[in-house]
N, C-alpha and C. Protein backbone atom coordinates (compact mmCIF):
# COMPACT_ATOMS: atom_id res chain seq x y z
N UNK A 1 59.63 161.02 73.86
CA UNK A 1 59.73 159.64 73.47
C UNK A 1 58.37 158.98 73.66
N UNK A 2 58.13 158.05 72.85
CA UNK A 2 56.54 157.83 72.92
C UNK A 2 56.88 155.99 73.91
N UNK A 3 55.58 156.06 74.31
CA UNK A 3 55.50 154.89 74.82
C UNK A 3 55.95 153.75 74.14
N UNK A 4 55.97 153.42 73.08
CA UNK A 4 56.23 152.07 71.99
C UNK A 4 57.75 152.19 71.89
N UNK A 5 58.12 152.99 72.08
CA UNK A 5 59.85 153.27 71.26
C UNK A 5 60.53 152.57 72.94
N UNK A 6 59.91 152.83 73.80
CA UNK A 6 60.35 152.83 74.97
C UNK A 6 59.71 151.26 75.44
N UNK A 7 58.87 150.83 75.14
CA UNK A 7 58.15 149.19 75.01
C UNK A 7 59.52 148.71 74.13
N UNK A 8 59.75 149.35 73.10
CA UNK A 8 60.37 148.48 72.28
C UNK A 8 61.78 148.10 72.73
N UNK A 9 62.19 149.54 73.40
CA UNK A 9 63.75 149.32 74.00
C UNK A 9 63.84 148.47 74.94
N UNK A 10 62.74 148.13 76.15
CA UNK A 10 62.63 147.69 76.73
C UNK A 10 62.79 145.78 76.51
N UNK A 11 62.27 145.88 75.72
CA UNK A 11 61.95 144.23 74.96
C UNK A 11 62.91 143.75 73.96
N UNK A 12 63.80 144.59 73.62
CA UNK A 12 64.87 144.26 72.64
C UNK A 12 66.18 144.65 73.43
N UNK A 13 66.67 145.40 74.38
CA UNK A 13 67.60 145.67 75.16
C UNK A 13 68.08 144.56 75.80
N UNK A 14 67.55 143.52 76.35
CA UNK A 14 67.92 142.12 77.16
C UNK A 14 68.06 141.10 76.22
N UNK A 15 67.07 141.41 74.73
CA UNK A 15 67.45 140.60 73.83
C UNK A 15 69.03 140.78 72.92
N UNK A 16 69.11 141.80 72.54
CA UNK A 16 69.90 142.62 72.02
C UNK A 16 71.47 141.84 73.20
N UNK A 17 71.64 141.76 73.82
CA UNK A 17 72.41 141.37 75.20
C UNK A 17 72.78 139.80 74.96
N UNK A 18 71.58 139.01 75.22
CA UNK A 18 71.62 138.08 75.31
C UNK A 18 71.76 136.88 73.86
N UNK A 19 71.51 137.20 73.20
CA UNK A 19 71.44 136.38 72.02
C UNK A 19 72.84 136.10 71.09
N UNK A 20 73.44 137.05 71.18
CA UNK A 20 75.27 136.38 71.04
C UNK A 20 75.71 134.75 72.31
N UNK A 21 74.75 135.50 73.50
CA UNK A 21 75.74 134.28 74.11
C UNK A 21 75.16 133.02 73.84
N UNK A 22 73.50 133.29 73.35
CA UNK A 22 72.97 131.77 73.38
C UNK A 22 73.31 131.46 71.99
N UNK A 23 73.58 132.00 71.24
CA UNK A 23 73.83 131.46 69.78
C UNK A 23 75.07 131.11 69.57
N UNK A 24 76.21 131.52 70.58
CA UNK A 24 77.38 130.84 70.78
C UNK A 24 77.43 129.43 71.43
N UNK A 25 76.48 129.21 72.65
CA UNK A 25 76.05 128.15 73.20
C UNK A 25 75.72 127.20 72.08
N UNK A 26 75.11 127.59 71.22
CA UNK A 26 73.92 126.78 70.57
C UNK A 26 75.57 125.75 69.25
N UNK A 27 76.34 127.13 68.98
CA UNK A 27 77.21 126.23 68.06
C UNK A 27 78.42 125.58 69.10
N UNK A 28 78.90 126.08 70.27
CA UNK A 28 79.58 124.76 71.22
C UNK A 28 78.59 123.60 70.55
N UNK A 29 77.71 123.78 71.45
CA UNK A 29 77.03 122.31 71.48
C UNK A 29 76.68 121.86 70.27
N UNK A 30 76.59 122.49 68.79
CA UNK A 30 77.08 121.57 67.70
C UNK A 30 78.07 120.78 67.79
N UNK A 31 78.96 121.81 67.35
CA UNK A 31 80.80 121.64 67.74
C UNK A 31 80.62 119.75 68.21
N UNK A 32 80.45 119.46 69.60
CA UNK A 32 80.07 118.75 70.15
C UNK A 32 79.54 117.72 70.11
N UNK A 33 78.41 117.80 69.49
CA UNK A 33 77.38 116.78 69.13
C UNK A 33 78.26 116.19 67.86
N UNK A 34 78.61 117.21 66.69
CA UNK A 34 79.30 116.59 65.64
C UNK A 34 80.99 115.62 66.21
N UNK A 35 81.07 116.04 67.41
CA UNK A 35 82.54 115.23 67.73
C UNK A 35 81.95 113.80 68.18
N UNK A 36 80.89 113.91 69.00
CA UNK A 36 80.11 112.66 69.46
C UNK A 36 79.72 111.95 68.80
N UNK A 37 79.25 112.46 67.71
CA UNK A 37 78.58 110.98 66.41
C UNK A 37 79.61 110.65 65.75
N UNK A 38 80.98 111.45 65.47
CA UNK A 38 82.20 110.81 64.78
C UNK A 38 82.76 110.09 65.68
N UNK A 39 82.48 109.98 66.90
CA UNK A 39 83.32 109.23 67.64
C UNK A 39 82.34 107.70 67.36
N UNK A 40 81.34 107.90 68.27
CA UNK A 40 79.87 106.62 67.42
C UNK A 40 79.99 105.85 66.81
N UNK A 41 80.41 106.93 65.44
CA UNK A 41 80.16 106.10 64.15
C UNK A 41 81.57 105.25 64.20
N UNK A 42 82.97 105.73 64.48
CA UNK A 42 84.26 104.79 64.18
C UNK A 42 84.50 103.80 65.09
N UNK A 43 83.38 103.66 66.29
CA UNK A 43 83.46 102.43 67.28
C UNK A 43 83.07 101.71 66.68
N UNK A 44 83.78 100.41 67.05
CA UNK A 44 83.69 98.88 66.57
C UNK A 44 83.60 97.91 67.36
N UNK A 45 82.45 96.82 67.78
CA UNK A 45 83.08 96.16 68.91
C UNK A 45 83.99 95.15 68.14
N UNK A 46 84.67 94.75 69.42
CA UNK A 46 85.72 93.99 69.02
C UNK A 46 85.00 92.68 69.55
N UNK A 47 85.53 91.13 69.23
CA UNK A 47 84.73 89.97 69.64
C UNK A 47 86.30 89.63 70.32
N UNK A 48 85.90 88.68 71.65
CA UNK A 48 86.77 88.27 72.38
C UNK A 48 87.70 87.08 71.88
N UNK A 49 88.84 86.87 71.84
CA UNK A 49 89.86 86.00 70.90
C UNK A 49 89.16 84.34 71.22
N UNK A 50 89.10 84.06 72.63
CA UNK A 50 88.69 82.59 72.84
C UNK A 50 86.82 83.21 74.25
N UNK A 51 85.91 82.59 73.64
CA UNK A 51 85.13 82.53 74.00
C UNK A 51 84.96 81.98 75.78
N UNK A 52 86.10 81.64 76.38
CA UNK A 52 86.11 80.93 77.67
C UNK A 52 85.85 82.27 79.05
N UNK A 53 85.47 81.22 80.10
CA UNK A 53 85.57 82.04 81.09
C UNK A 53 86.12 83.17 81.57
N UNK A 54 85.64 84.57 81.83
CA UNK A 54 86.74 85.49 82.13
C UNK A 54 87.64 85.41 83.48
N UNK A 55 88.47 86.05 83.21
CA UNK A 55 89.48 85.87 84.47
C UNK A 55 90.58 84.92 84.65
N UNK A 56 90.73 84.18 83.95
CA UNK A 56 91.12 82.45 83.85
C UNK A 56 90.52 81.46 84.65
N UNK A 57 88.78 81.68 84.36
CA UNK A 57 88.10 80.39 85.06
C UNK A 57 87.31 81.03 86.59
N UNK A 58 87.75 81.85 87.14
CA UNK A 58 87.35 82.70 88.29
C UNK A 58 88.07 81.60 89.76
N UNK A 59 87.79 82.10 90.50
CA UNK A 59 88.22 81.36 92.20
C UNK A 59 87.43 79.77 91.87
N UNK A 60 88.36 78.83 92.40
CA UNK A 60 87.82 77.81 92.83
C UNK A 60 86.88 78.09 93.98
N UNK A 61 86.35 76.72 93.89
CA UNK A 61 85.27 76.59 94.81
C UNK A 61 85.42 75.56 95.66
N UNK A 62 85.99 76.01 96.84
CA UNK A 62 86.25 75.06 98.12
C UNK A 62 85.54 74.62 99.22
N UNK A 63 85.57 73.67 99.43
CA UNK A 63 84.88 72.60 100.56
C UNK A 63 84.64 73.06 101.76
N UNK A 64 86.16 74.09 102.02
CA UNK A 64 85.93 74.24 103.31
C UNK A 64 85.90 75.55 103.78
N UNK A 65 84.71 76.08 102.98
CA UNK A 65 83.98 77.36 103.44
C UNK A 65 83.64 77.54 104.76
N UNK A 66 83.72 78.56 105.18
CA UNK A 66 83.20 78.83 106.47
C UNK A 66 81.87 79.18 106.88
N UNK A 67 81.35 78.42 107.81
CA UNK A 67 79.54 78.55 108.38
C UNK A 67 79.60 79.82 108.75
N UNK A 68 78.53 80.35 107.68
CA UNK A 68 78.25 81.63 107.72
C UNK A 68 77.01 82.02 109.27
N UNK A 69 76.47 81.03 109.73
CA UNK A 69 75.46 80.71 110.62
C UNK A 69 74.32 80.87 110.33
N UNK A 70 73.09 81.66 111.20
CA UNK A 70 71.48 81.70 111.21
C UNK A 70 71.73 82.89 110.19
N UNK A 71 70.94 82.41 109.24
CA UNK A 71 70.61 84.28 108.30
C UNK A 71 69.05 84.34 108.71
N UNK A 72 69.18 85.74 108.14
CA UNK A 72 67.67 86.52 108.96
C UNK A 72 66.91 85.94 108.30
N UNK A 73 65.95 86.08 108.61
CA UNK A 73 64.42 85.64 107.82
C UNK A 73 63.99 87.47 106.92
N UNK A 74 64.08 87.36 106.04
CA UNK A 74 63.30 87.55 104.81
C UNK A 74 61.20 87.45 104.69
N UNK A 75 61.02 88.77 104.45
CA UNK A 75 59.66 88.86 104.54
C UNK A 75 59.70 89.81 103.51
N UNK A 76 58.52 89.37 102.97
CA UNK A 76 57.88 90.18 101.67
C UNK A 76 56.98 91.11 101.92
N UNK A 77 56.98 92.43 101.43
CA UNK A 77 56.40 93.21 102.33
C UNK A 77 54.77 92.92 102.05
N UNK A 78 54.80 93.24 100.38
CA UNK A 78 53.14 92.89 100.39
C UNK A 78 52.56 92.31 101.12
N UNK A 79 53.21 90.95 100.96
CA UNK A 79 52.00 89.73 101.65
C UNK A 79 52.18 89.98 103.40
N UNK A 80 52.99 90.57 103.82
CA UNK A 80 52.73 91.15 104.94
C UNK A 80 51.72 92.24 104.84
N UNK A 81 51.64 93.58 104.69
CA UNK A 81 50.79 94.24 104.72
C UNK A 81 49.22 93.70 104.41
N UNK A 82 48.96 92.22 103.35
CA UNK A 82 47.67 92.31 103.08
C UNK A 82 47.25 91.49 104.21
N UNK A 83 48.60 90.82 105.06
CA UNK A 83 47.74 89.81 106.43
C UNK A 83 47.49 90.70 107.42
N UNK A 84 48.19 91.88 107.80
CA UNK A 84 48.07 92.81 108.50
C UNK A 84 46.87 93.41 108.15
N UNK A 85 46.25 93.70 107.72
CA UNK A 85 45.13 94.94 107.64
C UNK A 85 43.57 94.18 107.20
């Protein structure tokens, strides 16, 4: 057997193997892609019947919230780092 016949088996044996499964891969993921743009294309948005607030208006807003107390202080980091250094 000459060296080339044996290069060649070598280099076409894994191909020879492999190329059913990626060319099966390759039409799934047509398959696929063609279900995805038919789906795409037949979406419609719909517009909402009365333009008003969602929820019916959301929670009122009452007086007698509770004191949340001291909130932290808030620092920006930049302008920290450029007084620092």
């Amino acid at each position: 057997m000459s060296p080339d016949l044996i290069a060649a088996a070598v280099l076409m044996g894994p191909a020879a193997i492999l190329a059913p499964v990626c060319i099966a891969g390759h039409l799934r993921q047509a398959r696929h892609d063609a279900t995805a743009a038919a789906v795409l294309a037949a979406y419609r948005p719909v517009q909402p019947d009365s333009p008003g607030p969602p929820h019916g208006g959301g929670e009122p807003l009452t007086a007698d919230a509770p004191d949340v107390g001291r909130l932290a202080t808030v620092t920006h980091l930049d302008t920290h780092r450029r007084t620092a250094a």
